[in-house]
Protein backbone atom coordinates (compact mmCIF):
# COMPACT_ATOMS: atom_id res chain seq x y z
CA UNK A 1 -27.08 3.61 5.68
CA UNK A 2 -27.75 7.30 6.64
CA UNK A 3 -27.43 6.04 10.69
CA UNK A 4 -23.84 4.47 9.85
CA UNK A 5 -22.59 8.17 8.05
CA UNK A 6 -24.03 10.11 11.20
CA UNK A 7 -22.35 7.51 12.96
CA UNK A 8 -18.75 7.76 11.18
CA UNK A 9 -19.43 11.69 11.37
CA UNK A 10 -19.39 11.39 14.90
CA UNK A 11 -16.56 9.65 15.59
CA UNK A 12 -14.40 11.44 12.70
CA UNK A 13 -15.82 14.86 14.51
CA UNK A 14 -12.72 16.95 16.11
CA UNK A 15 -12.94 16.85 19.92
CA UNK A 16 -12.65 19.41 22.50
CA UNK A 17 -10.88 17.16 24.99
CA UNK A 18 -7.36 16.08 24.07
CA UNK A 19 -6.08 12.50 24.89
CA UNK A 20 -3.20 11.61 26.49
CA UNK A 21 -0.96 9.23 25.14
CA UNK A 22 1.56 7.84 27.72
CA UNK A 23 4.29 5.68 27.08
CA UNK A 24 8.19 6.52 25.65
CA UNK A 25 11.80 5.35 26.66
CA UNK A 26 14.64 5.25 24.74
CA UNK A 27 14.47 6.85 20.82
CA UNK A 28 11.75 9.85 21.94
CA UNK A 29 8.79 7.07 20.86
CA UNK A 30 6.22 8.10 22.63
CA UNK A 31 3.95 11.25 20.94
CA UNK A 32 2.96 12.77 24.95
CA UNK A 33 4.45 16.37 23.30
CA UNK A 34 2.75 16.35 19.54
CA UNK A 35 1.74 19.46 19.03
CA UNK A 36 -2.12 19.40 19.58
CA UNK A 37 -4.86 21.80 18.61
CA UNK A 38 -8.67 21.73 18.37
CA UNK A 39 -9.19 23.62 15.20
CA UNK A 40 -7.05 23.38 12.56
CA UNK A 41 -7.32 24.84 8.73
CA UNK A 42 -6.60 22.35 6.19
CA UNK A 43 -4.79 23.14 3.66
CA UNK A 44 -6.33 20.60 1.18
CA UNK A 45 -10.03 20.88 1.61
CA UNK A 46 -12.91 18.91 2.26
CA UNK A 47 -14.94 19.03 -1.09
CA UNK A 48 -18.68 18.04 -1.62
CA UNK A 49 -17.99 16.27 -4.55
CA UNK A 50 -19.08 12.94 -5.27
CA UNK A 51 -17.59 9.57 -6.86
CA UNK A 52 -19.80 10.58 -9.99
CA UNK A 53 -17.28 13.57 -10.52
CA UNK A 54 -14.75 11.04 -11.99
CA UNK A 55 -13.80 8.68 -14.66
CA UNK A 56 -12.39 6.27 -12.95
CA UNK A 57 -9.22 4.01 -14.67
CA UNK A 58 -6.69 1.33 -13.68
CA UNK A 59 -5.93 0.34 -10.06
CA UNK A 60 -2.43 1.50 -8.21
CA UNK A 61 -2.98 -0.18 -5.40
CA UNK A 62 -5.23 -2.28 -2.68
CA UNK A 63 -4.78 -2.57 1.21
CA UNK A 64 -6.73 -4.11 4.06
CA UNK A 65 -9.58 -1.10 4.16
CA UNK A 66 -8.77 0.95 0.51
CA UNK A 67 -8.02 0.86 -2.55
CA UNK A 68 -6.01 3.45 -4.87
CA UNK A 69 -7.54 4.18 -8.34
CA UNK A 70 -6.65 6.73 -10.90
CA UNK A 71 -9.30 8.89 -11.46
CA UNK A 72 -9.88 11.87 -13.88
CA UNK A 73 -12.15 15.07 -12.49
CA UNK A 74 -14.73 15.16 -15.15
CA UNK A 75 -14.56 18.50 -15.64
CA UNK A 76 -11.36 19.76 -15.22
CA UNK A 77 -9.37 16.77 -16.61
CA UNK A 78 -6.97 16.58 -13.75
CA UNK A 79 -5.61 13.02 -12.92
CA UNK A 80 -5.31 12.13 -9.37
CA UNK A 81 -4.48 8.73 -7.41
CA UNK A 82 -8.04 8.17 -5.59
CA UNK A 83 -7.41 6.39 -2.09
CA UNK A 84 -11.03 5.61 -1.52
CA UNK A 85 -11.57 3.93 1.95
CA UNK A 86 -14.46 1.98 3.29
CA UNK A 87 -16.10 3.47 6.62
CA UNK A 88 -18.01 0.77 7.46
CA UNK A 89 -14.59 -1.34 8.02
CA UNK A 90 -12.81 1.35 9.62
CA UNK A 91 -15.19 1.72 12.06
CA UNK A 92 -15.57 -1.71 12.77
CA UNK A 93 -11.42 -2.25 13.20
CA UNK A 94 -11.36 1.10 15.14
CA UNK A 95 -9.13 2.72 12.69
CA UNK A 96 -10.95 6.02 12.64
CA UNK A 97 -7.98 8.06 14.45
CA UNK A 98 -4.97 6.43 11.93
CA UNK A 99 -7.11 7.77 8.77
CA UNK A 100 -7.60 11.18 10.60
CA UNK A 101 -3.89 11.29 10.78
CA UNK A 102 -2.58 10.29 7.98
CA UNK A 103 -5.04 12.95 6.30
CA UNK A 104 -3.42 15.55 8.58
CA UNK A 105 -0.13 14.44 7.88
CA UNK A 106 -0.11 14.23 4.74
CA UNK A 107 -1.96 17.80 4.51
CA UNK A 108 1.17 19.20 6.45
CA UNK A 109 4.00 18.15 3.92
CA UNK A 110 5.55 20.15 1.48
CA UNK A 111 8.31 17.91 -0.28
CA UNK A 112 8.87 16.62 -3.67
CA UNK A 113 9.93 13.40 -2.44
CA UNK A 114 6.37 13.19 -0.77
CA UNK A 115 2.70 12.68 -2.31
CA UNK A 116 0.80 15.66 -2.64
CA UNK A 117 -2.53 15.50 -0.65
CA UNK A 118 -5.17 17.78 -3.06
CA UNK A 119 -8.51 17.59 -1.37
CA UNK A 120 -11.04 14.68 0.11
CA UNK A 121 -14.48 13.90 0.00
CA UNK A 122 -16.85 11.32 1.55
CA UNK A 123 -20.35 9.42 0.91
CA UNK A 124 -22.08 7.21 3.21
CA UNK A 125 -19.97 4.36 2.10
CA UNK A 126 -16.38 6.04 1.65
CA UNK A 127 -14.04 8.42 2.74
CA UNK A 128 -11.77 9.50 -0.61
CA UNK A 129 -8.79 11.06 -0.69
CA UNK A 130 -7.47 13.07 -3.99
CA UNK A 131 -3.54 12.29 -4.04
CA UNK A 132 -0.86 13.56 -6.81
CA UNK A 133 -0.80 10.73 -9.63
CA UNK A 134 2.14 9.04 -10.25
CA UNK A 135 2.04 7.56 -13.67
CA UNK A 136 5.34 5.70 -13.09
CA UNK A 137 4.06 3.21 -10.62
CA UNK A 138 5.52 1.69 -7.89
CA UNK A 139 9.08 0.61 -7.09
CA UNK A 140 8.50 -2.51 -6.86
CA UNK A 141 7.11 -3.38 -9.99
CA UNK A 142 10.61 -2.04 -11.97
CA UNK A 143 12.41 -4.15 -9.83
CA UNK A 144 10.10 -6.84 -11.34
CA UNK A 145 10.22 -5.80 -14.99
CA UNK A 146 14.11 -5.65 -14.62
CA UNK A 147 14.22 -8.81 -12.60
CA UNK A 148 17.39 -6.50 -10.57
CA UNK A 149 18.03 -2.85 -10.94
CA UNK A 150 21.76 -1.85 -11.82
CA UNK A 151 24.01 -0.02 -8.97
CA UNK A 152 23.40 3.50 -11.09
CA UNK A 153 19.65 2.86 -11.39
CA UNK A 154 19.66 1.79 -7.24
CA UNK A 155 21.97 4.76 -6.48
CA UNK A 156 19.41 7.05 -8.01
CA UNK A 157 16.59 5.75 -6.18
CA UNK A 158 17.89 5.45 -3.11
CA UNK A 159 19.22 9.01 -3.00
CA UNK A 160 16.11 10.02 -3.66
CA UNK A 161 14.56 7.69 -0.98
CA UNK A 162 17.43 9.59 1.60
CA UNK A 163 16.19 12.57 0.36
CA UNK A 164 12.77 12.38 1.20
CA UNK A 165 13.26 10.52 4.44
CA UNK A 166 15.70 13.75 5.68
CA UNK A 167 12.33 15.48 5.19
CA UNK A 168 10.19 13.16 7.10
CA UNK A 169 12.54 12.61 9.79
CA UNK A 170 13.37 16.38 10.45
CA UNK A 171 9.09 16.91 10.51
CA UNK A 172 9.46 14.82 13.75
CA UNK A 173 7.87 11.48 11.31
CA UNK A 174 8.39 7.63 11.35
CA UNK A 175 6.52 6.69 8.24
CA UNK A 176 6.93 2.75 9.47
CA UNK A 177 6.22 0.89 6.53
CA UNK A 178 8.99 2.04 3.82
CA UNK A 179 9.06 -0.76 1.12
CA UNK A 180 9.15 -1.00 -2.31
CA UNK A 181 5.43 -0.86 -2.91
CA UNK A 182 5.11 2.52 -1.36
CA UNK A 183 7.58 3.75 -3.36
CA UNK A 184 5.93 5.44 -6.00
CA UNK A 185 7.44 7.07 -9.30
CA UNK A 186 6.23 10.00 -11.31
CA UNK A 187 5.72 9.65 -14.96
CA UNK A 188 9.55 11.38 -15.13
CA UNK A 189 10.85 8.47 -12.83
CA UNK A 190 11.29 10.58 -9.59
CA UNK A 191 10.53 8.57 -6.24
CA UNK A 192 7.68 10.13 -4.22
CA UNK A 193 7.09 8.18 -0.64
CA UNK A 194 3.42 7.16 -0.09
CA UNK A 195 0.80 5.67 2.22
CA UNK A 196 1.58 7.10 5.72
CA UNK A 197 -1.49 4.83 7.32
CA UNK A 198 1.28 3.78 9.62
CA UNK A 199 2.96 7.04 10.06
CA UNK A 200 4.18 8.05 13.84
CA UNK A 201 4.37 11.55 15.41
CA UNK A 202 7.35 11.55 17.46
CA UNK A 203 8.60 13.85 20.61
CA UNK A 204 8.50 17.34 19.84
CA UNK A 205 6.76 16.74 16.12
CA UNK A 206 6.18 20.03 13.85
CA UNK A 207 3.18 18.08 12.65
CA UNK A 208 0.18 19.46 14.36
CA UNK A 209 -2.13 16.91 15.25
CA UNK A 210 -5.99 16.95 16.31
CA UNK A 211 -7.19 15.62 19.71
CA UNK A 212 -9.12 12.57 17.76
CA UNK A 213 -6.27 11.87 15.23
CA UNK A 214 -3.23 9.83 16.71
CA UNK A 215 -1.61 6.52 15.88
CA UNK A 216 -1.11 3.81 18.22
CA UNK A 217 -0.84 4.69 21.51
CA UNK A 218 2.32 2.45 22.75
CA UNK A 219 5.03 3.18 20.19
CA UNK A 220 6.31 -0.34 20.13
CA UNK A 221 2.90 -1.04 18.57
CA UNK A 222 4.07 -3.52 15.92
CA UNK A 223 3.22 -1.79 12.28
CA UNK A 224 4.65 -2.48 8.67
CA UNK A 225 5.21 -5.20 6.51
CA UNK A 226 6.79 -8.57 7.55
CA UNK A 227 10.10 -8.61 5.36
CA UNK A 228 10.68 -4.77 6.17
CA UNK A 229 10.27 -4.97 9.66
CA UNK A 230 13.48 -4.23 12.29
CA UNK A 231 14.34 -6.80 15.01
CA UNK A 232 13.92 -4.01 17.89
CA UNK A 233 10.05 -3.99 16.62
CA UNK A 234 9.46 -7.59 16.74
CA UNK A 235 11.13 -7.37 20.43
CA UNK A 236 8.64 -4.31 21.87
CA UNK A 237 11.95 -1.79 21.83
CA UNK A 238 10.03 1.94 21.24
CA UNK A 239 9.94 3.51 17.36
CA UNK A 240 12.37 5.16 16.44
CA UNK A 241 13.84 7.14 13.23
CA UNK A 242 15.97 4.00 12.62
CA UNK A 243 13.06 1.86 12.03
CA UNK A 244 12.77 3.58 8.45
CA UNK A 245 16.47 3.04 7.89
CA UNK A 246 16.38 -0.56 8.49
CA UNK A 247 13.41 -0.80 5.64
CA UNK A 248 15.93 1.94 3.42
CA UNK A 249 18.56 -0.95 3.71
CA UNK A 250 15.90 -3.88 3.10
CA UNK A 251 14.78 -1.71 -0.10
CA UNK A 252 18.79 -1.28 -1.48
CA UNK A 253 18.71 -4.80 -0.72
CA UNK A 254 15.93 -5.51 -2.63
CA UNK A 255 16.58 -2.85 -6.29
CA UNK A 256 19.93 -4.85 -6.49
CA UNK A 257 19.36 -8.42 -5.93
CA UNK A 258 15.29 -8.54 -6.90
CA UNK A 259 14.27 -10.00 -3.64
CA UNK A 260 14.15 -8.59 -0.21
CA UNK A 261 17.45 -9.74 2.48
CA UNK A 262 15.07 -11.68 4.70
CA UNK A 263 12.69 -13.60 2.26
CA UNK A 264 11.41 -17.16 3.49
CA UNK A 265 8.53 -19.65 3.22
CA UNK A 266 6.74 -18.35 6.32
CA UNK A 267 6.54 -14.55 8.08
CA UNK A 268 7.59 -16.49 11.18
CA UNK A 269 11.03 -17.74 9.48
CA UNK A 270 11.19 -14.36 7.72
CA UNK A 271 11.34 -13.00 11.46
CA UNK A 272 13.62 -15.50 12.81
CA UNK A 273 15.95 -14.57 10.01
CA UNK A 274 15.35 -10.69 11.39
CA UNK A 275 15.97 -11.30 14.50
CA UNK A 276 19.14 -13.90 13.81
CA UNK A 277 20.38 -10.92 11.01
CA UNK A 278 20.88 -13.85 8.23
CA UNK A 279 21.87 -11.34 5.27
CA UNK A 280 23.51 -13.07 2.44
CA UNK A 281 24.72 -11.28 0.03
CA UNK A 282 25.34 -11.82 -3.84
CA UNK A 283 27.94 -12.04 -5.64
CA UNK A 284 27.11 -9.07 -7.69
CA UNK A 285 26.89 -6.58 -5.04
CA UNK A 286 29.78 -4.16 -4.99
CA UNK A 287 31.60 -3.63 -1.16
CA UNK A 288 30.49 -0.30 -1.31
CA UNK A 289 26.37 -1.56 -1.69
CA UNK A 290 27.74 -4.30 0.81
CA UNK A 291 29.00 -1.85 3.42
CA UNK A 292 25.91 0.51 3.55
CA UNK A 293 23.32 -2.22 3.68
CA UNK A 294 25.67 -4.00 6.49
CA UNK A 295 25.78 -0.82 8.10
CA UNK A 296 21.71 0.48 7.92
CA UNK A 297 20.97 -3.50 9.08
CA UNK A 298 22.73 -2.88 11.60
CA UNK A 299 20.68 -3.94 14.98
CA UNK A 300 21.55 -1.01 17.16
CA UNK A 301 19.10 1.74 15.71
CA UNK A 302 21.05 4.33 16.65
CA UNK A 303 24.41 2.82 14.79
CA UNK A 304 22.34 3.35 11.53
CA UNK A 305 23.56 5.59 9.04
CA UNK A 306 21.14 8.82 8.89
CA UNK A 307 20.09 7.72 12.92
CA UNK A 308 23.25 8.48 14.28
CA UNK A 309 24.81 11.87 16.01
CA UNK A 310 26.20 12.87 12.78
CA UNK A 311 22.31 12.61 11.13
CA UNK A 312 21.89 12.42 7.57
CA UNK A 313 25.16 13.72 6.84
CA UNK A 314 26.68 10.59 7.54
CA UNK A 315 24.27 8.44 5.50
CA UNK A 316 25.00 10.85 2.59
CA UNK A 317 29.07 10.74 2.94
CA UNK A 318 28.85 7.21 2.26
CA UNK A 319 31.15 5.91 -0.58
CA UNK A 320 28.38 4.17 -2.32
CA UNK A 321 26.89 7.60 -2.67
CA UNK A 322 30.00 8.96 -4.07
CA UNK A 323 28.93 11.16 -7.46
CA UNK A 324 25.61 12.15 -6.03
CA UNK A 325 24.78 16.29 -5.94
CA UNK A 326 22.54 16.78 -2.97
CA UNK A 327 22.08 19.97 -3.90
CA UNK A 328 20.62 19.19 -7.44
CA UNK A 329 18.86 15.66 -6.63
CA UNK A 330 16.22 16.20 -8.71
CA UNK A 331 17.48 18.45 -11.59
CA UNK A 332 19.30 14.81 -12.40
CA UNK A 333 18.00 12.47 -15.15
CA UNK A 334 16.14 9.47 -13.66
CA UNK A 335 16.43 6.00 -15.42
CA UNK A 336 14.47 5.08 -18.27
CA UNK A 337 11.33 3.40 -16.81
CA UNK A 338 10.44 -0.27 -17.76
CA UNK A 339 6.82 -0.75 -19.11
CA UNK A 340 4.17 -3.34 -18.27
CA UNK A 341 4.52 -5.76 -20.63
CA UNK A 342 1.39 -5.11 -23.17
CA UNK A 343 0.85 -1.87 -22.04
CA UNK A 344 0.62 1.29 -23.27
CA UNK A 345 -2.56 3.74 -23.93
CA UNK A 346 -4.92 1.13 -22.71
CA UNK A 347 -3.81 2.57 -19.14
CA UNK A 348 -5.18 5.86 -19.79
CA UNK A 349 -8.40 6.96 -18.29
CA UNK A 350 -10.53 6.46 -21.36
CA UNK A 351 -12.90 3.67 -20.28
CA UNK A 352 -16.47 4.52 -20.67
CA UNK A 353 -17.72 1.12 -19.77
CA UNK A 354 -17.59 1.04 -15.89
CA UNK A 355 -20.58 1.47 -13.54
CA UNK A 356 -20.18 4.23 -10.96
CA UNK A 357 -23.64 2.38 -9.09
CA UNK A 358 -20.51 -0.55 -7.88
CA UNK A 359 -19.11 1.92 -5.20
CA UNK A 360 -20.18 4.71 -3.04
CA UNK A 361 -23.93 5.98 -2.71
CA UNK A 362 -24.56 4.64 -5.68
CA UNK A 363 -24.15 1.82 -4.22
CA UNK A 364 -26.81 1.88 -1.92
CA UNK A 365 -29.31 2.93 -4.53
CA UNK A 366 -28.69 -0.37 -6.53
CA UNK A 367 -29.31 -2.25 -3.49
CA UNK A 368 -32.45 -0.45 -2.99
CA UNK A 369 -33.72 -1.89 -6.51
CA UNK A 370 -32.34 -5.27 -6.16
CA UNK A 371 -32.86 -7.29 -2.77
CA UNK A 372 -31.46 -10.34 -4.23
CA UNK A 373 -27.97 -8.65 -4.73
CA UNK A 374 -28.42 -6.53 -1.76
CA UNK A 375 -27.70 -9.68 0.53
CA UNK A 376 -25.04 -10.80 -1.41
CA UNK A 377 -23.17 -7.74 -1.14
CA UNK A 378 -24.13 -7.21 2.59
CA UNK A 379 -22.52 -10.79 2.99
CA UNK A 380 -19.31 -10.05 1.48
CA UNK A 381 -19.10 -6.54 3.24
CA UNK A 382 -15.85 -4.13 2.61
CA UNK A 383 -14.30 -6.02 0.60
CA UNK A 384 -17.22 -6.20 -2.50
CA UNK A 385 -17.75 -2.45 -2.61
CA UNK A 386 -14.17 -2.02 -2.57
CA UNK A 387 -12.27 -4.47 -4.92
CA UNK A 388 -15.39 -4.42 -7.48
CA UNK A 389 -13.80 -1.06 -9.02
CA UNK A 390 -11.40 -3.73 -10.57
CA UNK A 391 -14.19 -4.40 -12.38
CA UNK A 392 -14.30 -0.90 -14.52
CA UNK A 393 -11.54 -2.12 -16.32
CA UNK A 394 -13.20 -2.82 -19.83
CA UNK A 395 -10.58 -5.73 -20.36
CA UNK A 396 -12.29 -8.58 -17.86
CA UNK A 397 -15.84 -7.15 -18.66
CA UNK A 398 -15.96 -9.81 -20.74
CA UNK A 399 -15.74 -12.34 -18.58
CA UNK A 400 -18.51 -10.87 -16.54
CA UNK A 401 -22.20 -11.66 -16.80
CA UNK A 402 -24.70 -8.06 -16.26
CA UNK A 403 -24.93 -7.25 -13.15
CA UNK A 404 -22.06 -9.38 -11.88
CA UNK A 405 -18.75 -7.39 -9.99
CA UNK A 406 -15.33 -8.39 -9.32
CA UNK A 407 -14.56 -8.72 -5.34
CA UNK A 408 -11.00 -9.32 -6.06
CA UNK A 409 -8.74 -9.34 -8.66
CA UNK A 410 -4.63 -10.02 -9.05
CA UNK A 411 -2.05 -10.70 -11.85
CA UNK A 412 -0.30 -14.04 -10.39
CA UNK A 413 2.02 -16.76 -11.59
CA UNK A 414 0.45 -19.98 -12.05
CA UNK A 415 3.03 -22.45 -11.29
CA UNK A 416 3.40 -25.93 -12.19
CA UNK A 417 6.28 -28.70 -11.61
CA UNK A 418 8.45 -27.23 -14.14
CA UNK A 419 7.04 -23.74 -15.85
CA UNK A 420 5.32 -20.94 -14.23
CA UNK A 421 2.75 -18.36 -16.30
CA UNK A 422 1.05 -15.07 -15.63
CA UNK A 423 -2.08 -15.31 -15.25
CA UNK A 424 -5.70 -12.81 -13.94
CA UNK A 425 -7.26 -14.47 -11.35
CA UNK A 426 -10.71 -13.30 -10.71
CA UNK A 427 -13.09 -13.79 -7.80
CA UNK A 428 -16.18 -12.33 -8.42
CA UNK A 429 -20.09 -12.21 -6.37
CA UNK A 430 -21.91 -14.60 -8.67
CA UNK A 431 -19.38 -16.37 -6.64
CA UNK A 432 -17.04 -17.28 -9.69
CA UNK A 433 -13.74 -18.52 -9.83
CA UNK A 434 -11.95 -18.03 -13.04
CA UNK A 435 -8.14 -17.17 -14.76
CA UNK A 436 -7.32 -15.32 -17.55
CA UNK A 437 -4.74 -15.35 -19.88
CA UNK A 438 -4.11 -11.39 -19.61
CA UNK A 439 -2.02 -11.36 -22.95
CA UNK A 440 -4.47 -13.11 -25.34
CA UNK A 441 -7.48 -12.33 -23.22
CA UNK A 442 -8.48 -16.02 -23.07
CA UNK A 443 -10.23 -17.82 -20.01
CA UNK A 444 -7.46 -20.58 -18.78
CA UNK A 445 -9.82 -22.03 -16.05
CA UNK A 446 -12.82 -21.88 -14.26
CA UNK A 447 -12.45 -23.22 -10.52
CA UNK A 448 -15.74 -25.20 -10.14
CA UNK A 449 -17.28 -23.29 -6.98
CA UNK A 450 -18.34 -24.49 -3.72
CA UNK A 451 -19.55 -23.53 0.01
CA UNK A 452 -18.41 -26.67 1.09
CA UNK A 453 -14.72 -26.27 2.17
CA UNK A 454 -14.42 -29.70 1.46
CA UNK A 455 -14.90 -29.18 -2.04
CA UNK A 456 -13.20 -26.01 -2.51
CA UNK A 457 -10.27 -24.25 -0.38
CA UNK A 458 -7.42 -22.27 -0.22
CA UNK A 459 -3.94 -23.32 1.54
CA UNK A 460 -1.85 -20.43 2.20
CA UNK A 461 2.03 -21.61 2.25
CA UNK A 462 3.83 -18.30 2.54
CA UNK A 463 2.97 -14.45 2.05
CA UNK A 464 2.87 -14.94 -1.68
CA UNK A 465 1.80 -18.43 -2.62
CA UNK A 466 -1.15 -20.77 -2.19
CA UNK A 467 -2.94 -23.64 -3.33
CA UNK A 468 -6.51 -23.90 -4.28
CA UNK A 469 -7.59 -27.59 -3.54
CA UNK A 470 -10.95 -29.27 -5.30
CA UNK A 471 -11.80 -32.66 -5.89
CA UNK A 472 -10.03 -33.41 -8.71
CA UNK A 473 -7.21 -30.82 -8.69
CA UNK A 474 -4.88 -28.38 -7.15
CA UNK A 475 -3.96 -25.44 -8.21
CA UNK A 476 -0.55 -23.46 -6.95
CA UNK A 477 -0.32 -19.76 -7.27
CA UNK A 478 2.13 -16.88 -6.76
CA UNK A 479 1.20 -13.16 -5.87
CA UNK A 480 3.93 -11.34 -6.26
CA UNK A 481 2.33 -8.33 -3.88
CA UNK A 482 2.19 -10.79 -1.25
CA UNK A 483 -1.69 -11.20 -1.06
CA UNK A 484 -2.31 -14.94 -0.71
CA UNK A 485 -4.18 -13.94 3.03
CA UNK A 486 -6.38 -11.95 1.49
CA UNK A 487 -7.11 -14.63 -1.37
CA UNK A 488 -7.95 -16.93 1.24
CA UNK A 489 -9.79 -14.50 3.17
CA UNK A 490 -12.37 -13.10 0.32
CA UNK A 491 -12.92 -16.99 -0.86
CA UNK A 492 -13.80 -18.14 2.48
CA UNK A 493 -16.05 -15.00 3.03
CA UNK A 494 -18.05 -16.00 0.20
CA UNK A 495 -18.07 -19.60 1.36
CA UNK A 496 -19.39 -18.29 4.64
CA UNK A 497 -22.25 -15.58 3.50
């Protein structure tokens, strides 16, 4: 373990020699005149803390190579949003240089609109970032609660959104994957953009970037999320500011009618519908909503509100913003925020019970005691030291046997022919399959486990639903975050160690 950190060190070191990126066209993609510089002073530092530091709580969020947790300093009290990052995957997928810049990046920006980068820290399994908390939670997951957001509660939001994106854009900054989900809101209800892993330097950037620490190299590079993604990506056309605008539109889109404008069975008829511009839109959209999505989907970049010669000033003139002070954005009163349904204190960092020994050095030291889980855990790589922090969560301990840790964990809809209910559904290393009932904390099922894909697999039918198959029955589910890949992905890993 000590050879892969020196290893990671290495390739995360600054270098002397600065790369060239070539590339560009039309829109200023290419990054050829980023402002490069060998040394650089950060102004959130690198701290020799360790994971042990930190009561760790609830998780925000999960992506291909992290995870987000909220985490308390242990002795300061001090809540942060813990992006902790597994080297051994980043090294494998070469993504070394897109974590060095988003850390820069987001070390660089100064906006409320923005997440606050504090300081970072590493062990020989993970690289941790220490963001600003936001104890509102994501976008996305109001628009659920409320099933739709109301114009006012959109028009708020959105503003906000425009607001930050001014910022972003005028830093010389594509973040690329704007969507709900990375959307976050403070415990007040202000929007603060997150997760710049796909963020993009652009011509003449006043982001100051290290020799080892650049994003893709072609700026066609296709990035993002499939329902947020503009047609002049899916056709190679260069990055440009209006890339974010399209996914602004998709977003407005999505706070009024609860879905997202392009939404279909399969990412490849979700891109046809892109690329065709099939909007429909409902009945209880105003013209003004109407006209400003029509107008940021439009499929000339440059005719985009905000993208245009006119800049942001435009965007901002539009009727549907009519009402909104610029000037005082966020001196107004956000809307009330709707609460997880059963929540309440329970999501406060108070949860003794967790094991720090699941993540991190610690880790390695449990392996070191126990060769029969050592394999186990080797087998299932990333994705075990990462997604068994769901585990701290006192709630599904109970369904746990000792020594046993969650690899991945989601609140889904199981549906049947004519009802659909909310259930946990847990994959863990024993391997165990099992769902909860998260109100009445009550096992619903246990999936009878196999590594025989004949007895046991999963059939992915779109983004968000998919079908575990056994013998005897099958089992539909729906993740609303879109994560039925990855379900099929960890189960088949396990079937495979």
């Amino acid at each position: 373990m000590l050879a892969m950190e020196k290893d990671f060190d290495a390739k995360l070191k600054i270098q002397g020699n600065s790369s060239s990126n070539g590339g560009g066209g039309a829109g200023g993609g290419a990054n050829s005149n980023v402002q490069r510089a060998k040394n650089f002073a950060f102004r959130a530092p690198q701290e020799n803390f360790t994971i042990q530091d930190f009561e760790l709580g609830k998780i925000y969020g999960v992506g291909s190579y992290s995870k987000v947790v909220r985490a308390r300093k242990k002795d300061s009290g001090i809540v942060y949003a813990l992006k902790i990052m597994d080297k051994k995957f980043i090294t494998k997928e070469n993504k070394t240089a897109y974590v060095k810049l988003e850390r820069i990046v987001l070390d660089q920006l100064d906006h409320p609109g923005v997440v606050r980068l504090f300081f970072t820290f590493q062990d020989s399994f993970s690289l941790y970032m220490a963001l600003e908390s936001c104890e509102g939670g994501e976008l996305f997951d109001q628009i659920t609660r409320k099933g739709r957001l109301s114009e006012d509660e959109a028009r708020f939001y959105a503003a906000e959104v425009v607001d930050a994106l001014e910022y972003i854009h005028s830093m010389g900054l594509i973040h690329r994957d704007i969507k709900p989900e990375n959307l976050l809101l403070t415990a007040e209800g202000n929007i603060k953009v997150a997760d710049f892993g796909s963020v993009k330097p652009m011509q003449d950037s006043q982001i100051t970037v290290l020799p080892n620490a650049a994003s893709d190299d072609k700026a066609c590079t296709f990035v993002g999320t499939a329902a947020y993604v503009p047609p002049e990506v899916l056709n190679s056309s260069p990055a440009t500011f209006g890339n974010d605008l399209w996914a602004l539109g998709c977003t407005l889109y999505q706070m009024l009618s609860g879905t997202s404008p392009f939404k279909d069975a399969s990412e490849w008829l979700i891109f046809q519908r892109i690329i065709a511009r099939d909007i429909r839109f409902p009945n209880n959209f105003s013209d003004e909503a109407k006209d400003l999505i029509d107008r940021l989907l439009d499929l000339d970049p440059s005719r985009r509100p905000g993208a245009g010669r006119d800049g942001y000033a435009a965007l901002k003139m539009h009727p549907f913003f009519k009402g909104v002070d610029w000037k005082n954005l966020r001196a107004q009163t956000p809307p009330k925020l709707a609460l997880e349904p059963g929540s309440g204190e329970a999501d406060d960092v108070r949860d003794n019970s967790w094991n720090p020994s699941h993540i991190g050095d610690g880790a390695a030291r449990q392996n070191e005691g126990n060769t029969g889980s050592a394999s186990s855990s080797e087998a299932s790589g990333h994705v075990t030291r990462l997604a068994s922090i769901d585990s701290f969560d006192s709630k599904w301990q109970q369904f746990l046997d000792p020594g046993e840790s969650v690899l991945m964990i989601s609140m889904v809809k199981k549906l049947q022919k004519l009802t659909s209910k909310k259930v946990q559904l847990i994959l863990t290393n024993k391997p165990k399959l099992i769902y909860v009932d998260p109100a009445k904390l009550l096992m619903k099922g246990n999936i009878i486990w196999s590594d025989n894909s004949n007895d046991l697999n999963v059939q992915v039918a779109s983004p968000s639903q998919f079908k575990i198959v056994t013998p005897k029955k099958v089992l539909s589910f729906e993740d609303a975050k879109q994560r039925a890949w990855q379900w099929k992905k960890a189960i088949e890993g396990l079937q495979n160690r």
